[in-house]
N, C-alpha and C. Protein backbone atom coordinates (compact mmCIF):
# COMPACT_ATOMS: atom_id res chain seq x y z
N UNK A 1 -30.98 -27.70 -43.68
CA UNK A 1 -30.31 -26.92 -42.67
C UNK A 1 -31.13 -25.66 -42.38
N UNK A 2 -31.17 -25.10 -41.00
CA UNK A 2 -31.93 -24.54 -40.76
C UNK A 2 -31.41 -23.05 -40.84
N UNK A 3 -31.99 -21.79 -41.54
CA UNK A 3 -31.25 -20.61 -40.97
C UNK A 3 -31.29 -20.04 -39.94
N UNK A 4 -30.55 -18.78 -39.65
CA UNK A 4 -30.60 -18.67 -38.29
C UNK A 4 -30.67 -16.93 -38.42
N UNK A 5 -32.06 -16.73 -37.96
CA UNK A 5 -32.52 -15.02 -38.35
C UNK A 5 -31.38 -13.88 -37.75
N UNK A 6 -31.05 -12.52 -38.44
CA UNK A 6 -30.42 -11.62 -37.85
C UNK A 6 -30.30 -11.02 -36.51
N UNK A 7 -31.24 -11.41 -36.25
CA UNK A 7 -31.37 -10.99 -34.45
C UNK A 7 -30.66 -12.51 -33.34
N UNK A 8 -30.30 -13.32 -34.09
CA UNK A 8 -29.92 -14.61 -33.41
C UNK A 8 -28.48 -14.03 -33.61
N UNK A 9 -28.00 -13.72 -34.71
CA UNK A 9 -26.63 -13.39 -34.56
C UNK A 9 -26.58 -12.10 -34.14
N UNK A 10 -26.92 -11.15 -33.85
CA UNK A 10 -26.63 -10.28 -33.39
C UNK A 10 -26.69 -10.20 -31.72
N UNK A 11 -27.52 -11.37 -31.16
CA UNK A 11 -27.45 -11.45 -30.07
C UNK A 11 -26.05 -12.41 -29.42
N UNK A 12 -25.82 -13.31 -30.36
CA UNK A 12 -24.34 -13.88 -30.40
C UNK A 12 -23.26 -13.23 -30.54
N UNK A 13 -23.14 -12.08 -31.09
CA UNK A 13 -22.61 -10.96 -31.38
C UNK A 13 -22.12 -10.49 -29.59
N UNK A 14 -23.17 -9.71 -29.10
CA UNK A 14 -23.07 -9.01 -27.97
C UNK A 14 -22.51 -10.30 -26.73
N UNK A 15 -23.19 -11.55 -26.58
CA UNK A 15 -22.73 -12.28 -25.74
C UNK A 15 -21.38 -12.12 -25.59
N UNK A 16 -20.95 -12.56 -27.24
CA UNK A 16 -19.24 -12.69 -27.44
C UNK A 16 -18.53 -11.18 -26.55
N UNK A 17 -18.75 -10.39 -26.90
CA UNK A 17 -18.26 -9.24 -26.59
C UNK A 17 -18.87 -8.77 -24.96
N UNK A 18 -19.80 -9.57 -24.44
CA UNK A 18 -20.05 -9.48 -23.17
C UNK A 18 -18.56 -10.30 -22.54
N UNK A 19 -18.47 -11.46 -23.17
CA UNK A 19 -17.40 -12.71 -21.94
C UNK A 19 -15.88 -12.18 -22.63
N UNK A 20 -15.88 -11.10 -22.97
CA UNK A 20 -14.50 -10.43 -23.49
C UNK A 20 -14.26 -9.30 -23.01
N UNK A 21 -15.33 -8.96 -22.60
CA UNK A 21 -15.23 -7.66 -21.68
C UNK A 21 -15.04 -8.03 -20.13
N UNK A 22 -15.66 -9.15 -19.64
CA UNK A 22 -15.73 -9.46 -18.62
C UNK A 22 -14.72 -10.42 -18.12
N UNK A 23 -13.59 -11.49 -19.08
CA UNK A 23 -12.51 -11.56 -19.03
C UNK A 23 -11.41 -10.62 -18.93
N UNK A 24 -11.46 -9.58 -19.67
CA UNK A 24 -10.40 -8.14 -19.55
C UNK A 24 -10.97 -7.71 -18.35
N UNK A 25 -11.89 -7.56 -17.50
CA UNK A 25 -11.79 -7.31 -16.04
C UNK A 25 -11.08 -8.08 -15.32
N UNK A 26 -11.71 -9.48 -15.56
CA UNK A 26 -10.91 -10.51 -14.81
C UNK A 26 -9.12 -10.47 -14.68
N UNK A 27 -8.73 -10.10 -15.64
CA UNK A 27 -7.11 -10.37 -16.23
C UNK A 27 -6.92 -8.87 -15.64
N UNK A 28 -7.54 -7.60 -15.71
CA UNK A 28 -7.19 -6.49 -15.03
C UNK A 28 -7.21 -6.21 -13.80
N UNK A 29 -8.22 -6.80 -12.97
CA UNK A 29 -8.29 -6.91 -11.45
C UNK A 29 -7.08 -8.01 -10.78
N UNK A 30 -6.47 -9.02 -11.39
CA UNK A 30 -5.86 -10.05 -11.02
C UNK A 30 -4.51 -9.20 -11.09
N UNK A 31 -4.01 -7.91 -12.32
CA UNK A 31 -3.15 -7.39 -12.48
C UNK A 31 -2.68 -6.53 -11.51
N UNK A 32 -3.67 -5.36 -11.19
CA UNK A 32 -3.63 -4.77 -10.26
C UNK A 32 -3.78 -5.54 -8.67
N UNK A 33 -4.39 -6.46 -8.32
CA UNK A 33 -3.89 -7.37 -6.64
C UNK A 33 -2.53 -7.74 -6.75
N UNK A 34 -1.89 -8.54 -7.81
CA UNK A 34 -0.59 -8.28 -8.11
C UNK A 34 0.61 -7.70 -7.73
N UNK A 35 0.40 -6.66 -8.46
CA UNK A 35 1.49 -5.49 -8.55
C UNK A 35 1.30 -4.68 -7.38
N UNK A 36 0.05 -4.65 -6.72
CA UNK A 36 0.42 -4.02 -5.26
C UNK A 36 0.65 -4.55 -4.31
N UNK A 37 -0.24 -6.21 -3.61
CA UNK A 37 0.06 -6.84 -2.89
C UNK A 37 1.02 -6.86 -2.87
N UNK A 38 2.31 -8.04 -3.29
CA UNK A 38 3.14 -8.54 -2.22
C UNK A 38 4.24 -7.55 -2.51
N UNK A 39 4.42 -6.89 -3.28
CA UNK A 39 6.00 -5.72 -3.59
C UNK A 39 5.78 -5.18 -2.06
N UNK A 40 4.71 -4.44 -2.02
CA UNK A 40 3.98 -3.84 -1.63
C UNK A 40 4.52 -4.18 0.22
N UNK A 41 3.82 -4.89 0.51
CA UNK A 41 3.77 -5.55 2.39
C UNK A 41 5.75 -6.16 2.11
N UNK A 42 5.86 -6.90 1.22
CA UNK A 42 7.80 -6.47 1.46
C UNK A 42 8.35 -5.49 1.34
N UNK A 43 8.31 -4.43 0.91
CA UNK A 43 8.96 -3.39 0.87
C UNK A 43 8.69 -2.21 2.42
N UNK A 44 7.44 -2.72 2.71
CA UNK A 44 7.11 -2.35 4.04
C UNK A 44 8.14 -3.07 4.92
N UNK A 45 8.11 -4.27 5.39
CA UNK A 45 8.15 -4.96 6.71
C UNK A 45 9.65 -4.78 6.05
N UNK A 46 10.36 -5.18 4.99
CA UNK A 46 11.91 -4.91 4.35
C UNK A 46 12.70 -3.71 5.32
N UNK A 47 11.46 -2.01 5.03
CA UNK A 47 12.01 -0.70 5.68
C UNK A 47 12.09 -0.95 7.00
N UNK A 48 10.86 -1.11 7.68
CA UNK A 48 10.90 -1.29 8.83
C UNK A 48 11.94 -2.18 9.63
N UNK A 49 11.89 -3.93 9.04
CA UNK A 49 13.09 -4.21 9.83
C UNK A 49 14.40 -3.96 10.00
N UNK A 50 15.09 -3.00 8.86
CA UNK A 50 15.94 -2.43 7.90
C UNK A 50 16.15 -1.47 9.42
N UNK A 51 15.28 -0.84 9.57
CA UNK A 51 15.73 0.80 10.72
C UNK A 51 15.52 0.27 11.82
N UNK A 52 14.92 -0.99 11.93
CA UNK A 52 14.84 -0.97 13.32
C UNK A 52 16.11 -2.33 14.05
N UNK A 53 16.90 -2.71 12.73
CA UNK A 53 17.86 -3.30 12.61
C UNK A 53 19.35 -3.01 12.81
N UNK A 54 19.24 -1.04 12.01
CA UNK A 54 20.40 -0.52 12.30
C UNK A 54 19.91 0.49 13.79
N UNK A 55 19.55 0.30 14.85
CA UNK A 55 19.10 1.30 15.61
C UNK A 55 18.20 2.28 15.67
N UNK A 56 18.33 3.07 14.09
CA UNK A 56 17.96 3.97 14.24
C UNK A 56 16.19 4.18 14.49
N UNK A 57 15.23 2.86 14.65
CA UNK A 57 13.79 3.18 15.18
C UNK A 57 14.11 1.76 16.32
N UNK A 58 12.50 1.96 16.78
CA UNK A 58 12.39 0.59 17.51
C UNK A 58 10.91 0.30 17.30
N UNK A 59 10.33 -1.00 17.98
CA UNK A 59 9.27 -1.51 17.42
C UNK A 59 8.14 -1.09 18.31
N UNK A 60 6.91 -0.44 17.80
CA UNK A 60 5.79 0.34 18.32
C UNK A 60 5.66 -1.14 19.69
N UNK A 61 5.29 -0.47 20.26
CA UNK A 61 4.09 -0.95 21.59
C UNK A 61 2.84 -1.50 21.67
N UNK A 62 2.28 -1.86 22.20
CA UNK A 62 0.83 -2.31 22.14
C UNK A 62 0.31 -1.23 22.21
N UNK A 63 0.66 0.09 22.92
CA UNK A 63 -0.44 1.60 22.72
C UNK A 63 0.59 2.18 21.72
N UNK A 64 1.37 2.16 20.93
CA UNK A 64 1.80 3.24 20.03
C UNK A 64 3.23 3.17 20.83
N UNK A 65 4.13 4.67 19.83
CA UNK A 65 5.11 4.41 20.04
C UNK A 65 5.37 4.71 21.70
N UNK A 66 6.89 4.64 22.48
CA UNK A 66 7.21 5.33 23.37
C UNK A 66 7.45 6.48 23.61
N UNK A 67 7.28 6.84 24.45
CA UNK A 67 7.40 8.38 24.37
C UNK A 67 8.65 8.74 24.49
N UNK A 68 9.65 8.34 24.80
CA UNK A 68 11.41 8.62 24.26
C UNK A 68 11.41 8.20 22.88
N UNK A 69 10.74 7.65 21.83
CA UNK A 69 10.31 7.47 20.23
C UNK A 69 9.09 7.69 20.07
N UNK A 70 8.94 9.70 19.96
CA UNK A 70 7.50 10.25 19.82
C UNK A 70 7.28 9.81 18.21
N UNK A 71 7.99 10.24 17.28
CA UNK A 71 7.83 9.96 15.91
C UNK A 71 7.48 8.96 15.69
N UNK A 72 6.26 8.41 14.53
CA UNK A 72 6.09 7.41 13.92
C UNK A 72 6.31 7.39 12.26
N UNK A 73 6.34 6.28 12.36
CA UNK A 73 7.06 6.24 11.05
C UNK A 73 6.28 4.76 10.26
N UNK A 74 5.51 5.12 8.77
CA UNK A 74 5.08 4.05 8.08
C UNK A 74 5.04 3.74 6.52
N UNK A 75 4.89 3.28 6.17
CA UNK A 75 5.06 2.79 4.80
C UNK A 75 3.92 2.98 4.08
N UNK A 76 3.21 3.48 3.01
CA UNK A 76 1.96 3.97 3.14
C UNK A 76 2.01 2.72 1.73
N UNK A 77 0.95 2.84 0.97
CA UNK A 77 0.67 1.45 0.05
C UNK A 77 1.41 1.77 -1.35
N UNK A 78 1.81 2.74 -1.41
CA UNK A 78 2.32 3.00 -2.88
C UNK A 78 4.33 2.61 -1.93
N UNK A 79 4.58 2.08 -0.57
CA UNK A 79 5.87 1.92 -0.56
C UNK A 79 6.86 3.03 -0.41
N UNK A 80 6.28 4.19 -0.08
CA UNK A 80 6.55 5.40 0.64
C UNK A 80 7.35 5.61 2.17
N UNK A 81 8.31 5.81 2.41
CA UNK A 81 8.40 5.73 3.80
C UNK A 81 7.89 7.00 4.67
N UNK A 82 7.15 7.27 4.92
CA UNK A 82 6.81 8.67 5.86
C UNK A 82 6.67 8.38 7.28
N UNK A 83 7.56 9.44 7.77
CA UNK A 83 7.38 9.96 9.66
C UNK A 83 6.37 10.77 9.59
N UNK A 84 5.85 10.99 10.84
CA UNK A 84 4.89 12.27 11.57
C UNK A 84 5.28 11.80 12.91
N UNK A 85 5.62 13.81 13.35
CA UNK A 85 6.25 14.17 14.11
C UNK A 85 4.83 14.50 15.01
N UNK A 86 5.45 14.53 16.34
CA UNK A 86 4.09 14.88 17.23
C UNK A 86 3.61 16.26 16.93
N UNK A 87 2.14 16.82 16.73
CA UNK A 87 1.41 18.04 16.44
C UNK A 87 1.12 17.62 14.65
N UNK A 88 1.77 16.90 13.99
CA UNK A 88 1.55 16.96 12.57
C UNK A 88 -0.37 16.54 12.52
N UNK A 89 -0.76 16.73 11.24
CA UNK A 89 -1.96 16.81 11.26
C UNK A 89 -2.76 15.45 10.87
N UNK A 90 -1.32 14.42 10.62
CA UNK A 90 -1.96 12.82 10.55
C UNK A 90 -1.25 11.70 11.84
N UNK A 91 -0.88 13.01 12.73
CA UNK A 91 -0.12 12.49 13.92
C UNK A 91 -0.96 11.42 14.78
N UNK A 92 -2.16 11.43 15.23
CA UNK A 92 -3.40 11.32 16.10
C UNK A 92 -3.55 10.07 15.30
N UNK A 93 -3.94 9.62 14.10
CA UNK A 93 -4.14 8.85 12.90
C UNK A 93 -3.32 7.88 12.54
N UNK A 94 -2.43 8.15 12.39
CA UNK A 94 -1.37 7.25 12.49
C UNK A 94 -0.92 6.08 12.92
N UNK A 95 -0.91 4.92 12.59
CA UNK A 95 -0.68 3.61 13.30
C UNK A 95 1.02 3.26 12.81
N UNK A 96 1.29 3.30 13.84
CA UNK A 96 3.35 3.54 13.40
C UNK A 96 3.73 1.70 13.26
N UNK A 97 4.50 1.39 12.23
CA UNK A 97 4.86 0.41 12.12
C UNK A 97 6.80 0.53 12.71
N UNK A 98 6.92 2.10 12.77
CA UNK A 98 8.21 1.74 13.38
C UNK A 98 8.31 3.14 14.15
N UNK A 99 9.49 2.90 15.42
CA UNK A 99 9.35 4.92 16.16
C UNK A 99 10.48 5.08 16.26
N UNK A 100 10.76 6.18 16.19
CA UNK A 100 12.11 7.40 15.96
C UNK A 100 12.07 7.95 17.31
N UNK A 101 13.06 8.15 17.70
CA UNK A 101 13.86 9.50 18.45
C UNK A 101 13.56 10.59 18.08
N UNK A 102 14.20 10.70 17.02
CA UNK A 102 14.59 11.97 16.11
C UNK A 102 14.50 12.08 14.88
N UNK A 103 14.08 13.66 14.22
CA UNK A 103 13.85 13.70 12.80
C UNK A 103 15.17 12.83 11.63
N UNK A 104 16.44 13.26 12.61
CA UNK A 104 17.52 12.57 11.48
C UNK A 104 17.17 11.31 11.30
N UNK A 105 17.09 10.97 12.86
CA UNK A 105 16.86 8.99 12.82
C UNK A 105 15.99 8.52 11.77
N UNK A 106 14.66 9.17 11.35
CA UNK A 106 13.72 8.46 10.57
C UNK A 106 14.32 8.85 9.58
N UNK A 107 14.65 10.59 8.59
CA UNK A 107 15.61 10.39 7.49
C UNK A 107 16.64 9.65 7.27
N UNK A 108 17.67 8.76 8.34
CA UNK A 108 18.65 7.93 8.16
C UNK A 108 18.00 6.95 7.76
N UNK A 109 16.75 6.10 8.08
CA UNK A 109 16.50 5.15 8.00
C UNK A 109 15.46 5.15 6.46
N UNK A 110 15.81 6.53 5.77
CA UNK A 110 14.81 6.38 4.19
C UNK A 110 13.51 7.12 4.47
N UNK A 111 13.16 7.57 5.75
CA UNK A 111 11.56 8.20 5.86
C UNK A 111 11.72 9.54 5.26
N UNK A 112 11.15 9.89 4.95
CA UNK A 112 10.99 11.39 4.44
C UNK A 112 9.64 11.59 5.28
N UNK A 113 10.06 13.71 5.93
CA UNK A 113 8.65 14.32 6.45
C UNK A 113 6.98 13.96 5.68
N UNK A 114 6.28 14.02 6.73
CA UNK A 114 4.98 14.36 5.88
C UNK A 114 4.99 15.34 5.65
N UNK A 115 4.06 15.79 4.27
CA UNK A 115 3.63 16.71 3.85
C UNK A 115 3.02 17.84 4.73
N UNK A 116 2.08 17.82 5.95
CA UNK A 116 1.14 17.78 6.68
C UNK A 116 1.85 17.70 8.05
C-alpha cells in the first residue's frame, strides 16, 4: 500500500473546506432569494389591490398617476407601504404602483409619509 505524503493531505484538507464553504454560499444565497422574493411581490400587489379595492387609491396610468390622484404610493422591497406627496424629494423618482387623492386616503389604506 502506497503512502500518501503530508502535502497530499493537506491539500485534501483545503479542497474539503473549499466545497463547504462554497455549499454554505449556495444554501445562503437560495435563503436570502427566498425570504424576499415571493413574501415580498405579495405583500406588494396584496396592499395595492387592498386600497385600490376599498376606494381609497386607483390604478397609475401609462404616464403616472392622475392628476386628481397627485400622490403616489409604493411598496418598497422590505414591504413598506410609502406615499410621496407632490414636491417630496423622491417625488420625480417614483414609479407609483397605486395614487391617492389625499394624505388620509394613502394613511387609510396602511401608507405611511416618506421620510423625505
Amino acid at each position: 500500500m502506497q503512502r500518501l505524503s503530508s502535502g497530499h493531505w493537506a491539500w485534501r484538507q483545503a479542497a474539503r473546506r473549499a466545497w463547504l464553504w462554497a455549499a454554505f454560499a449556495i444554501v445562503l444565497a437560495g435563503v436570502v432569494l427566498v425570504s424576499r422574493s415571493p413574501g415580498t411581490v405579495k405583500t406588494a400587489a396584496f396592499a395595492v389591490n387592498q386600497a385600490i379595492g376599498r376606494g381609497e387609491g386607483v390604478s397609475p396610468g401609462r404616464d403616472g398617476c392622475p392628476a386628481a390622484h397627485a400622490i403616489k404610493g409604493n411598496v418598497n422591497q422590505n414591504g413598506e407601504r410609502i406615499y410621496h406627496a407632490p414636491g417630496g424629494a423622491f417625488y420625480l423618482q417614483t414609479t407609483p404602483e397605486v395614487c391617492f387623492a389625499t394624505r388620509e386616503g394613502a394613511e387609510a389604506a396602511g401608507f405611511s409619509a416618506s421620510r423625505r
